[in-house]
Protein backbone atom coordinates (compact mmCIF):
# COMPACT_ATOMS: atom_id res chain seq x y z
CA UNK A 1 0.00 0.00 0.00
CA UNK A 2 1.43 3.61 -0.75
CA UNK A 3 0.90 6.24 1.07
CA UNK A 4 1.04 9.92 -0.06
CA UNK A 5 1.05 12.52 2.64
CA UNK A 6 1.10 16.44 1.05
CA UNK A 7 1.14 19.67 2.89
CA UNK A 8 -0.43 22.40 2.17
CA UNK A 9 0.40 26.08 3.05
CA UNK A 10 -2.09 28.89 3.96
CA UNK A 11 -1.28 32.07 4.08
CA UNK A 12 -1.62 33.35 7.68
CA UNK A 13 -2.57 36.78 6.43
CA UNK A 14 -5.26 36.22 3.91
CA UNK A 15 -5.76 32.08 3.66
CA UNK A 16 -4.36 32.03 0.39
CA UNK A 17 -2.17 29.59 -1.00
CA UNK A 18 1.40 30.19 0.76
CA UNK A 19 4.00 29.07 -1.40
CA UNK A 20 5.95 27.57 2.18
CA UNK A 21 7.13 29.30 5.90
CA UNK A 22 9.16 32.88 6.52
CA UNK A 23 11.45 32.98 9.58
CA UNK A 24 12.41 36.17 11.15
CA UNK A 25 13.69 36.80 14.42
CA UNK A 26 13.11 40.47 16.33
CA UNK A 27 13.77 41.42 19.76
CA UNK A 28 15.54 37.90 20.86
CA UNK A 29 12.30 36.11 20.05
CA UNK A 30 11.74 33.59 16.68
CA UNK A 31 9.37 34.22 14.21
CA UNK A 32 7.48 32.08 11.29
CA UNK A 33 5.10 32.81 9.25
CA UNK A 34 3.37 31.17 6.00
CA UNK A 35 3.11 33.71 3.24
CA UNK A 36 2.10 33.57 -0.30
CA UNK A 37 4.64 34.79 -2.74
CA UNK A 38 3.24 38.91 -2.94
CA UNK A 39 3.35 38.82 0.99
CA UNK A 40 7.15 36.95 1.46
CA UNK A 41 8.14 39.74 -1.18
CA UNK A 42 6.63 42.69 0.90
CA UNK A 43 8.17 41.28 4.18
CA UNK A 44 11.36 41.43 2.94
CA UNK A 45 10.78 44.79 0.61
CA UNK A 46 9.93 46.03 4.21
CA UNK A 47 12.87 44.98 6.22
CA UNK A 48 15.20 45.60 3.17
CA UNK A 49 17.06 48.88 4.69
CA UNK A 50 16.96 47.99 7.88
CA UNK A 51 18.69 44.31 6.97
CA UNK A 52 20.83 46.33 4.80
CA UNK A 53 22.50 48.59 7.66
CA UNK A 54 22.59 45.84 10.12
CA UNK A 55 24.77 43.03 10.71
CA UNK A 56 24.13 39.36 9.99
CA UNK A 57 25.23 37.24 12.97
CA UNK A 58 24.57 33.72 12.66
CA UNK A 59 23.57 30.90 15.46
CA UNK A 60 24.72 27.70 16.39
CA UNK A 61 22.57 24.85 16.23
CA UNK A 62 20.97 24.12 20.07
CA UNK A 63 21.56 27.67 21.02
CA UNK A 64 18.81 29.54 21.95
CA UNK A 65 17.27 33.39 21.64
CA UNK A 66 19.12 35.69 22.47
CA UNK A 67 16.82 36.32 25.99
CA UNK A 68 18.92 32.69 27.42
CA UNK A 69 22.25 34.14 26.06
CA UNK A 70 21.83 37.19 28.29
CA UNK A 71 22.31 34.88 31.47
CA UNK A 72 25.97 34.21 30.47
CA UNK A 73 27.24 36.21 33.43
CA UNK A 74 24.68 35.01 35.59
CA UNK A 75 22.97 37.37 37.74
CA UNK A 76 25.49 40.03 36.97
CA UNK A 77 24.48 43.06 34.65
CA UNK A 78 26.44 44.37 31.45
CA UNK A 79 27.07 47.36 33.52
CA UNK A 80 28.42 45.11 36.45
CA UNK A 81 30.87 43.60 34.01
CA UNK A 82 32.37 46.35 32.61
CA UNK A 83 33.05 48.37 36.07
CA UNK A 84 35.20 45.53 37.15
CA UNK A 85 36.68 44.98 33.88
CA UNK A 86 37.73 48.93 33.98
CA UNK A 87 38.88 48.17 37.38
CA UNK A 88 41.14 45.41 36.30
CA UNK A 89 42.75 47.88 33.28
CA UNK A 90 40.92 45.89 30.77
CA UNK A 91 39.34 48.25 28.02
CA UNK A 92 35.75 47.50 27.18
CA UNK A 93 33.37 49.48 24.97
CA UNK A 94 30.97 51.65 26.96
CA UNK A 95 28.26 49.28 24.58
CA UNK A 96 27.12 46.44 23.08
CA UNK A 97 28.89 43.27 23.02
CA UNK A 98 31.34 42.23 25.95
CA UNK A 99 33.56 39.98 24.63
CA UNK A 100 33.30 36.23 26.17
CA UNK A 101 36.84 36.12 27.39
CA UNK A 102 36.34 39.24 29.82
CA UNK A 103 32.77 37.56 30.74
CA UNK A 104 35.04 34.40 31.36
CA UNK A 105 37.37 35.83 33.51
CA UNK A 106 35.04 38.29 35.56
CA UNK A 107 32.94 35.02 36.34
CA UNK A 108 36.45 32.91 37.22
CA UNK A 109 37.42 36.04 39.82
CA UNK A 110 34.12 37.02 40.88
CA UNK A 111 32.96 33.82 41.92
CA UNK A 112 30.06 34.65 39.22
């Protein structure tokens, strides 16, 4: 006996055909949606300068949003971080990313 299993896509804006699944992530959170062709194009029409002037990171497989990444120096803020890498001569950027070594060896001498 064969069996023949098909899936269809609906578009989650209009329940049109979608021609298959969008994934966008914004904020630290993971996004999907089913689109037809016209709406996939005006999604990314829409994000097109802002994609543009930003950076493309990617992620390892298993790792997740951004949110869980935050808890890398445990209960200790960004700000926290930096004070006591200033205090130990170390030169960090006033923001954005601290770089995993200095998170590494704040949590080593902290006790973190």
């Amino acid at each position: 006996m064969v069996q023949k299993i098909q899936t269809l896509y609906v578009d989650d804006l209009d329940g049109s055909q979608a021609e298959g699944t969008v994934h966008f992530s914004l904020d630290g959170f993971d996004y999907e949606i089913d689109l037809n062709a016209a709406h996939a194009r005006a999604l990314r029409k829409a994000l097109e300068k802002y994609i543009e002037a930003g950076r493309r990171v990617s992620q390892a497989p298993g790792r997740g949003s951004r949110r869980s990444r935050a808890s890398r120096t445990g209960p200790n803020s960004s700000s926290e971080v930096r004070a006591w890498a200033r205090r130990q001569g170390i030169e960090v950027s006033a923001r954005g990313r601290i770089p995993s070594d200095v998170i590494a060896r704040f949590n080593e001498e902290t006790g973190a």
